[in-house]
C-alpha atoms as a PDB file:
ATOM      1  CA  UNK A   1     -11.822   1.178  -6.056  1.00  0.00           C
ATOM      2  CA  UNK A   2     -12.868   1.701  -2.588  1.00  0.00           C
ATOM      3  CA  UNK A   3     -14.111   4.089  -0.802  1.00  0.00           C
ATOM      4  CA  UNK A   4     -12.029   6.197   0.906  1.00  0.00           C
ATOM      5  CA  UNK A   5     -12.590   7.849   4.245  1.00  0.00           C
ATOM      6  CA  UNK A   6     -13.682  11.803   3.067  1.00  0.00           C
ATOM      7  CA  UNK A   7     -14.474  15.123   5.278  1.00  0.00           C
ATOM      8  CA  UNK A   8     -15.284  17.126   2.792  1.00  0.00           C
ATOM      9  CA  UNK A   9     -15.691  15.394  -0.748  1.00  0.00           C
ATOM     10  CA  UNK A  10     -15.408  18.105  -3.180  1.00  0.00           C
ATOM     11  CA  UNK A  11     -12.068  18.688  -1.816  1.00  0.00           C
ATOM     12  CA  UNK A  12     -10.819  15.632  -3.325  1.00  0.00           C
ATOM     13  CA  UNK A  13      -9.991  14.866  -7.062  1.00  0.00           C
ATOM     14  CA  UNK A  14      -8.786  11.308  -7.862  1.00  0.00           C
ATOM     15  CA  UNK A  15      -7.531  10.627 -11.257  1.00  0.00           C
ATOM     16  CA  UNK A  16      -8.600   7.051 -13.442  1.00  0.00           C
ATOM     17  CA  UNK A  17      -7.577   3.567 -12.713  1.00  0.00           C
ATOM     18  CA  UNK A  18      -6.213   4.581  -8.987  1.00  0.00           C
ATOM     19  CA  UNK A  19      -5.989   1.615  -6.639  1.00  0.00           C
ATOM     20  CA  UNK A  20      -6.924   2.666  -2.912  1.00  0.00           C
ATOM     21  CA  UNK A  21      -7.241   0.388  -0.685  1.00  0.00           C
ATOM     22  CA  UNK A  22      -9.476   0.629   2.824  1.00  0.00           C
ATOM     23  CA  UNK A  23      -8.810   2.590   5.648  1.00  0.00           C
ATOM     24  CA  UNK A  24      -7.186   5.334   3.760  1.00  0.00           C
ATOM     25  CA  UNK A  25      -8.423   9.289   5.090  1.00  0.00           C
ATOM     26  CA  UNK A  26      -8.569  11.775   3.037  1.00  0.00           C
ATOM     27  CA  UNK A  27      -9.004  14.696   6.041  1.00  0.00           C
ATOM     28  CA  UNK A  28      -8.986  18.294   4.788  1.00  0.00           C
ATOM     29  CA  UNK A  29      -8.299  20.308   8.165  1.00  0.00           C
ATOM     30  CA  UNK A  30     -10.187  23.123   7.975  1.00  0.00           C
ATOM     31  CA  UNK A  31     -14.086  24.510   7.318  1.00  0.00           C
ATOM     32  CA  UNK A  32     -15.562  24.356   4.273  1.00  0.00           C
ATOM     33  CA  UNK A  33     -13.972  26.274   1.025  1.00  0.00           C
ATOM     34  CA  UNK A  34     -14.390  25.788  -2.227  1.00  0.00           C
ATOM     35  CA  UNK A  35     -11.902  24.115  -4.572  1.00  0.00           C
ATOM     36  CA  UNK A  36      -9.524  21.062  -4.558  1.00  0.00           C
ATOM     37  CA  UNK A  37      -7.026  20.458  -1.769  1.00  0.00           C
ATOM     38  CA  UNK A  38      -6.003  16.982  -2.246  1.00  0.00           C
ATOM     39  CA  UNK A  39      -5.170  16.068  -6.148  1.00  0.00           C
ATOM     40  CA  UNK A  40      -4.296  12.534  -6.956  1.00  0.00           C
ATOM     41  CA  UNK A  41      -3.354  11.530 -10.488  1.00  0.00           C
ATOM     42  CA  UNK A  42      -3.740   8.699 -12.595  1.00  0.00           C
ATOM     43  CA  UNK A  43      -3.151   5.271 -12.026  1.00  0.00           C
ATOM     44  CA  UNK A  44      -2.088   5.832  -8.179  1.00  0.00           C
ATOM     45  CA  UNK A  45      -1.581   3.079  -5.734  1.00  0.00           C
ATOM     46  CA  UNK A  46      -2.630   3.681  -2.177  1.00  0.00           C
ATOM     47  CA  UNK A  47      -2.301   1.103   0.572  1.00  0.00           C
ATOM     48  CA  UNK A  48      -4.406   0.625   3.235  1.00  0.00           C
ATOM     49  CA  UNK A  49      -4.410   3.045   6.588  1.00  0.00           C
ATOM     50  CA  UNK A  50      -2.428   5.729   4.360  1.00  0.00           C
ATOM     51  CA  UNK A  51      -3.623   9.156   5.845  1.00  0.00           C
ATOM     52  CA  UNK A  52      -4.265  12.839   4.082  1.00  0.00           C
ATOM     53  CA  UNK A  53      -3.787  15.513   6.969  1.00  0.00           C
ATOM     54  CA  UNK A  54      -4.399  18.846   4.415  1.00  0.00           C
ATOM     55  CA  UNK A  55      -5.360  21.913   5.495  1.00  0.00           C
ATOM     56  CA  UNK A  56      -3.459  24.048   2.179  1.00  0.00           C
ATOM     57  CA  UNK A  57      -2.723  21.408  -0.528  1.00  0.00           C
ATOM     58  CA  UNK A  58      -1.169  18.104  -1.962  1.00  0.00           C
ATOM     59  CA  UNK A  59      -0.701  16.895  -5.328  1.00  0.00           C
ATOM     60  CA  UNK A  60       0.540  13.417  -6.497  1.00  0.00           C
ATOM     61  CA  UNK A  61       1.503  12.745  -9.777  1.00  0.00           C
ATOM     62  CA  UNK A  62       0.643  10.128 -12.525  1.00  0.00           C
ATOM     63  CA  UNK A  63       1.678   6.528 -11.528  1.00  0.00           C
ATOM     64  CA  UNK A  64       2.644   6.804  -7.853  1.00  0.00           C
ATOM     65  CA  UNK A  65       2.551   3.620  -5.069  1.00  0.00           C
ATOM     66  CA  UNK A  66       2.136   5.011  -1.703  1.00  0.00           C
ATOM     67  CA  UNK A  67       2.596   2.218   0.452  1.00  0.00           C
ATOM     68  CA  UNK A  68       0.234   1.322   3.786  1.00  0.00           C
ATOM     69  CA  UNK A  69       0.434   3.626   6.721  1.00  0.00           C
ATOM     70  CA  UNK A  70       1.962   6.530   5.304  1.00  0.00           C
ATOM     71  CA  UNK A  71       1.118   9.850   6.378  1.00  0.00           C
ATOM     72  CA  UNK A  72       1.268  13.657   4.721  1.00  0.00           C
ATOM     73  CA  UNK A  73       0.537  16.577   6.951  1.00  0.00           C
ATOM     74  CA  UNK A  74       0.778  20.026   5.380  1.00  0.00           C
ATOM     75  CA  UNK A  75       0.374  21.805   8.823  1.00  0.00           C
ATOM     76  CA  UNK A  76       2.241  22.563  11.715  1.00  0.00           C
ATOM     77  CA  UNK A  77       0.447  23.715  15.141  1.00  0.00           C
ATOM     78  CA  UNK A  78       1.853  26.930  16.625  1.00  0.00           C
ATOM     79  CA  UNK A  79       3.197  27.321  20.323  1.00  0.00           C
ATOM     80  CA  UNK A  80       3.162  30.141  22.170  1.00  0.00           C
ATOM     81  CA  UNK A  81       2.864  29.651  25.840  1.00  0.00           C
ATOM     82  CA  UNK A  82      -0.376  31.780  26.191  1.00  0.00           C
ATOM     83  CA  UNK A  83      -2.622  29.726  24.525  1.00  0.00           C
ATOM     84  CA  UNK A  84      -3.280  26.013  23.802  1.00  0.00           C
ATOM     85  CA  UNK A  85      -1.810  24.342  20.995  1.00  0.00           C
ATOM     86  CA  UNK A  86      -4.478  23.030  19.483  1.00  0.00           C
ATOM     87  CA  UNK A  87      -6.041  26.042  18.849  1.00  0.00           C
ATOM     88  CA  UNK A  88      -3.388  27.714  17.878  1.00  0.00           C
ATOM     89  CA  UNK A  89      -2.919  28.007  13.786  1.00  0.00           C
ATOM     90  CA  UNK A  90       0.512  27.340  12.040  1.00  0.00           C
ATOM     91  CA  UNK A  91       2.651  27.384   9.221  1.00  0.00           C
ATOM     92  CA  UNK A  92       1.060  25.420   6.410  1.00  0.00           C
ATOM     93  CA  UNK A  93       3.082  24.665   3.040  1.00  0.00           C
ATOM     94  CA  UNK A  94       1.902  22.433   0.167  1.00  0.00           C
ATOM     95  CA  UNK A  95       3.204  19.266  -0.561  1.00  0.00           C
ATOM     96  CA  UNK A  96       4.037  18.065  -4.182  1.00  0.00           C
ATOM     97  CA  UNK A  97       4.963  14.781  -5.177  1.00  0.00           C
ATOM     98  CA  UNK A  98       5.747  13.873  -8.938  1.00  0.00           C
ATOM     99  CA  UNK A  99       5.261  11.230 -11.545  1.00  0.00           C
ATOM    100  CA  UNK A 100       6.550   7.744 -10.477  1.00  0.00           C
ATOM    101  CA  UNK A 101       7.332   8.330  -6.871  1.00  0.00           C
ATOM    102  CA  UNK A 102       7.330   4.650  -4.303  1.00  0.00           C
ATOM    103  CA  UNK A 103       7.029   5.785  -0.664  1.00  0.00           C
ATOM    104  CA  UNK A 104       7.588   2.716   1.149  1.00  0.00           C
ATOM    105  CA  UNK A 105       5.740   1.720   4.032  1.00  0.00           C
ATOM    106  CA  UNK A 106       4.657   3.840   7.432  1.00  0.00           C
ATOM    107  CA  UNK A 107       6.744   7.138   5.913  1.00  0.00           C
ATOM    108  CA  UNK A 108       5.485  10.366   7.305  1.00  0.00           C
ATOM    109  CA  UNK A 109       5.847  13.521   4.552  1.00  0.00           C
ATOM    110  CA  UNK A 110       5.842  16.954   6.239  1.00  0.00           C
ATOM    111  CA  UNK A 111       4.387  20.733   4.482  1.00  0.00           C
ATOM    112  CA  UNK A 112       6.727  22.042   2.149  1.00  0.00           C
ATOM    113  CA  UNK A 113       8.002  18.589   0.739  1.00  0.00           C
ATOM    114  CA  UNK A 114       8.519  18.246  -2.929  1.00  0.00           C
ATOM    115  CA  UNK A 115       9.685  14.713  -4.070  1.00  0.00           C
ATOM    116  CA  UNK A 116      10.823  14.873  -7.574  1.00  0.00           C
ATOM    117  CA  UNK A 117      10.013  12.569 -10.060  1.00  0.00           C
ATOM    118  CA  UNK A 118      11.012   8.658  -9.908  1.00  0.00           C
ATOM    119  CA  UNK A 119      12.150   9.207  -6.488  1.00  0.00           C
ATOM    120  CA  UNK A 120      12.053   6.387  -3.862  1.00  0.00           C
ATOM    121  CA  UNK A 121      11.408   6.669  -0.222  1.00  0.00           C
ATOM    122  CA  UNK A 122      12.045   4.352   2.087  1.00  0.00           C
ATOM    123  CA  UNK A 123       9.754   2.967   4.508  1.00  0.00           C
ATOM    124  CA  UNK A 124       9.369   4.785   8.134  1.00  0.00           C
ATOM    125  CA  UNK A 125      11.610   7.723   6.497  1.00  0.00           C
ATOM    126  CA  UNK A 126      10.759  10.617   7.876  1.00  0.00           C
ATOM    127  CA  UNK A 127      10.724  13.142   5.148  1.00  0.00           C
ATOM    128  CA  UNK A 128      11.111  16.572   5.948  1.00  0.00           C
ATOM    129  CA  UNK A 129      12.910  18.550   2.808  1.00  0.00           C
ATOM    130  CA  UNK A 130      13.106  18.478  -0.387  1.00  0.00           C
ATOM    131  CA  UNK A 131      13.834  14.646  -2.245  1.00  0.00           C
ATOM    132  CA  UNK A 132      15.103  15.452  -5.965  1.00  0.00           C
ATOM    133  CA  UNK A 133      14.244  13.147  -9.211  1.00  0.00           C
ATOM    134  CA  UNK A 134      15.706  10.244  -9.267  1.00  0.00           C
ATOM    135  CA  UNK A 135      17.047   9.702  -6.002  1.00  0.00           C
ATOM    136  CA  UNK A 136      16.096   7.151  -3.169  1.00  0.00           C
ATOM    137  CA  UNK A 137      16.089   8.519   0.576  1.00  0.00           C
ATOM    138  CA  UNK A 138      15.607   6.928   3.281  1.00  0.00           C
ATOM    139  CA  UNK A 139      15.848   7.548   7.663  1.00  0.00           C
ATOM    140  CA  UNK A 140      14.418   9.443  10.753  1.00  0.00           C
ATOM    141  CA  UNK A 141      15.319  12.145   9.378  1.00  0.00           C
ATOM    142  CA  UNK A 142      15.302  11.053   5.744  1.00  0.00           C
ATOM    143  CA  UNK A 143      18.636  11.571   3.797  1.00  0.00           C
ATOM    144  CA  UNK A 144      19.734  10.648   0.632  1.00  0.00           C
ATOM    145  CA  UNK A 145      20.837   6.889   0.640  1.00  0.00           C
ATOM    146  CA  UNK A 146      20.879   6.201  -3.402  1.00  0.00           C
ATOM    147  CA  UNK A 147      19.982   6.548  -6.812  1.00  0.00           C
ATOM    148  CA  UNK A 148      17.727   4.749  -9.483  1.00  0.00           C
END
């Protein structure tokens, strides 16, 4: 294994015989805290350039491949008019992806996302809700295309 690009190291757990390739982030947004914010399980695959944008929490499950260039952001900026964006806090949600989950290629995965287990996501899909088990999604936005 690699190493992986890390802001804060004890923020990140990585479970045995993961694959990550170079160029992978694992950013947690935020100051130091205790605790884990980004959890990835056992025998993981991530390609190279894949990004970690966590300021609350993700989890991946056991025997994932996350493909090169993909991107999960559990944060949203706010926007009211009387103050910069960027230093402006928003909504954060955790994201949760199961056991056995392919995201193809470049796909971005916004906070809140859950993708059930032995899902498939295309590559560039944009997901922004909810993928169930079993199912294969794909788009800008993402939508269900398939099923294993």
């Amino acid at each position: 294994m690699q190493k992986p690009e890390v802001t804060w190291p004890h923020k990140v757990s990585i479970g045995s015989d993961c694959l990550i390739e170079k160029g992978v982030a694992f950013k947690h947004d935020g100051i130091w805290s205790p605790g884990k914010s980004i959890m990835i399980g056992d025998r993981v695959f991530i390609g190279k350039g894949a990004e970690f944008n966590i300021r609350l929490g993700i989890s991946i499950g056991n025997d994932c491949l996350i493909a090169s260039g993909c991107r999960f952001i559990d944060h949203d900026h706010g926007m009211k008019p009387q103050w910069p964006m960027r230093s402006q806090s928003g909504p954060e949600q955790e994201i949760v992806i199961g056991n056995d989950v392919w995201i193809g290629c470049n796909a971005v995965v916004l906070k809140g996302v859950r993708i059930g287990d032995g899902a498939v996501v295309g590559a560039a899909a944009l997901i922004n809700r909810p993928v169930p088990p079993g199912e294969i999604w794909a788009g800008i936005p993402a939508k269900k295309i398939g099923s294993r």
